[in-house]
Protein backbone atom coordinates (compact mmCIF):
# COMPACT_ATOMS: atom_id res chain seq x y z
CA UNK A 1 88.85 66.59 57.46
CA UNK A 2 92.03 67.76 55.55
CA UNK A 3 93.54 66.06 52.62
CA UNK A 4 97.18 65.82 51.67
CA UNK A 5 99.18 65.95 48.75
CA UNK A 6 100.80 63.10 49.76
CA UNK A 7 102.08 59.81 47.63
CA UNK A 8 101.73 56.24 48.51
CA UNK A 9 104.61 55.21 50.47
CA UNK A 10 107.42 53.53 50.44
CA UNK A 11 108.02 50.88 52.99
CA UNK A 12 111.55 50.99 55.14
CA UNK A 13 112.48 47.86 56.06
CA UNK A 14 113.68 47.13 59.39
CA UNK A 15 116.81 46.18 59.90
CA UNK A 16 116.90 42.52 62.29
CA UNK A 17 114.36 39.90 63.65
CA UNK A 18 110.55 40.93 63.98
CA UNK A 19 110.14 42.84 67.55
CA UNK A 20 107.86 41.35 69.81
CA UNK A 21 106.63 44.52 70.72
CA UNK A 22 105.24 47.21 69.15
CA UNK A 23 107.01 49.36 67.25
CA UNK A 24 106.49 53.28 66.12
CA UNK A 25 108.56 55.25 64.01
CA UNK A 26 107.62 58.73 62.83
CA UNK A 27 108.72 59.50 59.58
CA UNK A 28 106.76 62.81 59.37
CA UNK A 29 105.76 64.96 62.35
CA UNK A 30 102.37 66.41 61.51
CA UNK A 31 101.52 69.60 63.42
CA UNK A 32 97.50 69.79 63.32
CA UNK A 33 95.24 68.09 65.73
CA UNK A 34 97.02 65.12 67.98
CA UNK A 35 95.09 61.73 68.14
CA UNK A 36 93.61 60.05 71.18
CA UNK A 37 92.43 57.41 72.38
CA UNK A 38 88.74 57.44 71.93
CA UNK A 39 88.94 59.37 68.66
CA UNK A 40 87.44 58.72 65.25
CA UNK A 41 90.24 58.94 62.81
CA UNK A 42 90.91 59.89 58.71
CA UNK A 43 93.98 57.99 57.53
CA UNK A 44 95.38 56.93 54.06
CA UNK A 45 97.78 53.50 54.97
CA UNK A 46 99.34 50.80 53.45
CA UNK A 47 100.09 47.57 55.11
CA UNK A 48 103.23 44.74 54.18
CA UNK A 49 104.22 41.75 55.81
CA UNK A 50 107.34 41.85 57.41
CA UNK A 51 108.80 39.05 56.03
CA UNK A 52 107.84 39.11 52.50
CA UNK A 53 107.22 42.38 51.92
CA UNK A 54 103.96 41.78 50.12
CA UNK A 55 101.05 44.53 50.44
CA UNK A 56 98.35 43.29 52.03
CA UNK A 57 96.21 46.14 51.96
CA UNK A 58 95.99 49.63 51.03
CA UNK A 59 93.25 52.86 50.58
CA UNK A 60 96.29 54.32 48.46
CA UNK A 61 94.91 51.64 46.16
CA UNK A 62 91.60 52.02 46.67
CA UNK A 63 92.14 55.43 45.94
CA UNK A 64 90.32 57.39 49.02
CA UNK A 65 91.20 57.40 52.92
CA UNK A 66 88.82 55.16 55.51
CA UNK A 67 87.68 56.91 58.31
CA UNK A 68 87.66 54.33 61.73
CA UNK A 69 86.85 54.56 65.15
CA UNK A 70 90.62 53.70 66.89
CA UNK A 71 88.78 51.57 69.59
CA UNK A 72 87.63 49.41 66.58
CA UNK A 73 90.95 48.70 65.31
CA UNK A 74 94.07 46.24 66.14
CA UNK A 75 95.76 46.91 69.10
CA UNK A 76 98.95 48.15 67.71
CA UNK A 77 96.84 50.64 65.53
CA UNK A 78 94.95 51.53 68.82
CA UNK A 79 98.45 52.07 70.62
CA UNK A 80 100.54 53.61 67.87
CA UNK A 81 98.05 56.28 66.33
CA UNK A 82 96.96 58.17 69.56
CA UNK A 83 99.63 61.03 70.04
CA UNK A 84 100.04 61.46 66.53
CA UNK A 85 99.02 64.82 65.03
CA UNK A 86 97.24 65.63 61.96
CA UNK A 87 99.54 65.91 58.69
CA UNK A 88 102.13 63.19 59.93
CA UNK A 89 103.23 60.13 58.59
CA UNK A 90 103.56 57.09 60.99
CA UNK A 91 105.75 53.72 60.55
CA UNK A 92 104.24 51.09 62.81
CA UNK A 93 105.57 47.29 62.97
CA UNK A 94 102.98 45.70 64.38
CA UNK A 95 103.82 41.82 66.19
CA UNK A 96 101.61 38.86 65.83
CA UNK A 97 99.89 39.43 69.70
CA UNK A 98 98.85 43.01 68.58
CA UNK A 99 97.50 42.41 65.12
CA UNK A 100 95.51 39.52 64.56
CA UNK A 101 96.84 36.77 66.67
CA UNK A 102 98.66 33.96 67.11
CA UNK A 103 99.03 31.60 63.71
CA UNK A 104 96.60 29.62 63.62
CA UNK A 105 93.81 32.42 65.11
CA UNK A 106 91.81 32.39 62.12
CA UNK A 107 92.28 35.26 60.33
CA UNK A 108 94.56 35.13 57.20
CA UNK A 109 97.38 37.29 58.92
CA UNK A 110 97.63 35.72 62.17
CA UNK A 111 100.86 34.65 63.13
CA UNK A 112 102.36 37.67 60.77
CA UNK A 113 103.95 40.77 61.96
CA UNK A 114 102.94 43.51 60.35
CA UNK A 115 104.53 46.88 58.76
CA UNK A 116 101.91 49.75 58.52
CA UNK A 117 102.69 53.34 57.58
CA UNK A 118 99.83 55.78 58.04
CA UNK A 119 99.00 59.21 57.13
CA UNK A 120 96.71 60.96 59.51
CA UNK A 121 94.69 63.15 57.85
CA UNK A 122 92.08 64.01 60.35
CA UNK A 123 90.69 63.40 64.38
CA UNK A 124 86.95 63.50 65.64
């Protein structure tokens, strides 16, 4: 795994209504290993909600990465990681369907979309 001298980031906002689909913006091109599917991946990430802006989470402020399998993750993590390479930085607005469901699913962020941006720092 590689580390990066890299600073929590700052969130862009997007400009109009929440997509419906998912939606991936690189901010950073990274140039090691690219991400698939099946991998196992290193990433430091913070996560807003799209309409307040609030964090939600963050290992910036945990202070360390998390290391995941992708086929363990939401579905717009599982879609918008693989093809990413090692050492870039990833915007992903993430709709209700592929984060955690509809409102009223359950979890504390259905019904939300979702802004992530994610540093990859490593593939296995």
């Amino acid at each position: 795994m590689t580390e990066f001298n890299k600073t929590k980031p700052e969130i862009e906002f997007y400009e109009g209504d929440a997509p419906v689909e998912l939606v991936s913006i690189d901010i950073e091109l990274g140039s090691g290993e690219e991400a698939k599917v099946g991998d196992k991946v290193d990433v430091h990430y913070l996560g807003v909600d799209f309409e307040s802006g609030e964090e939600f989470d963050s290992s910036w402020g945990r202070g360390q990465s998390v290391n995941f399998p992708l086929r363990s993750l939401i579905a717009g993590w599982q879609e918008g990681i693989p093809g990413m390479k090692v050492g870039g930085r990833r915007q992903l607005i993430v709709p209700p369907a592929l984060a955690y469901g509809v409102a009223g699913s359950g979890h504390q962020l259905s019904g939300r979309t979702l802004i992530f941006v994610i540093d990859l720092l490593g593939v296995s």
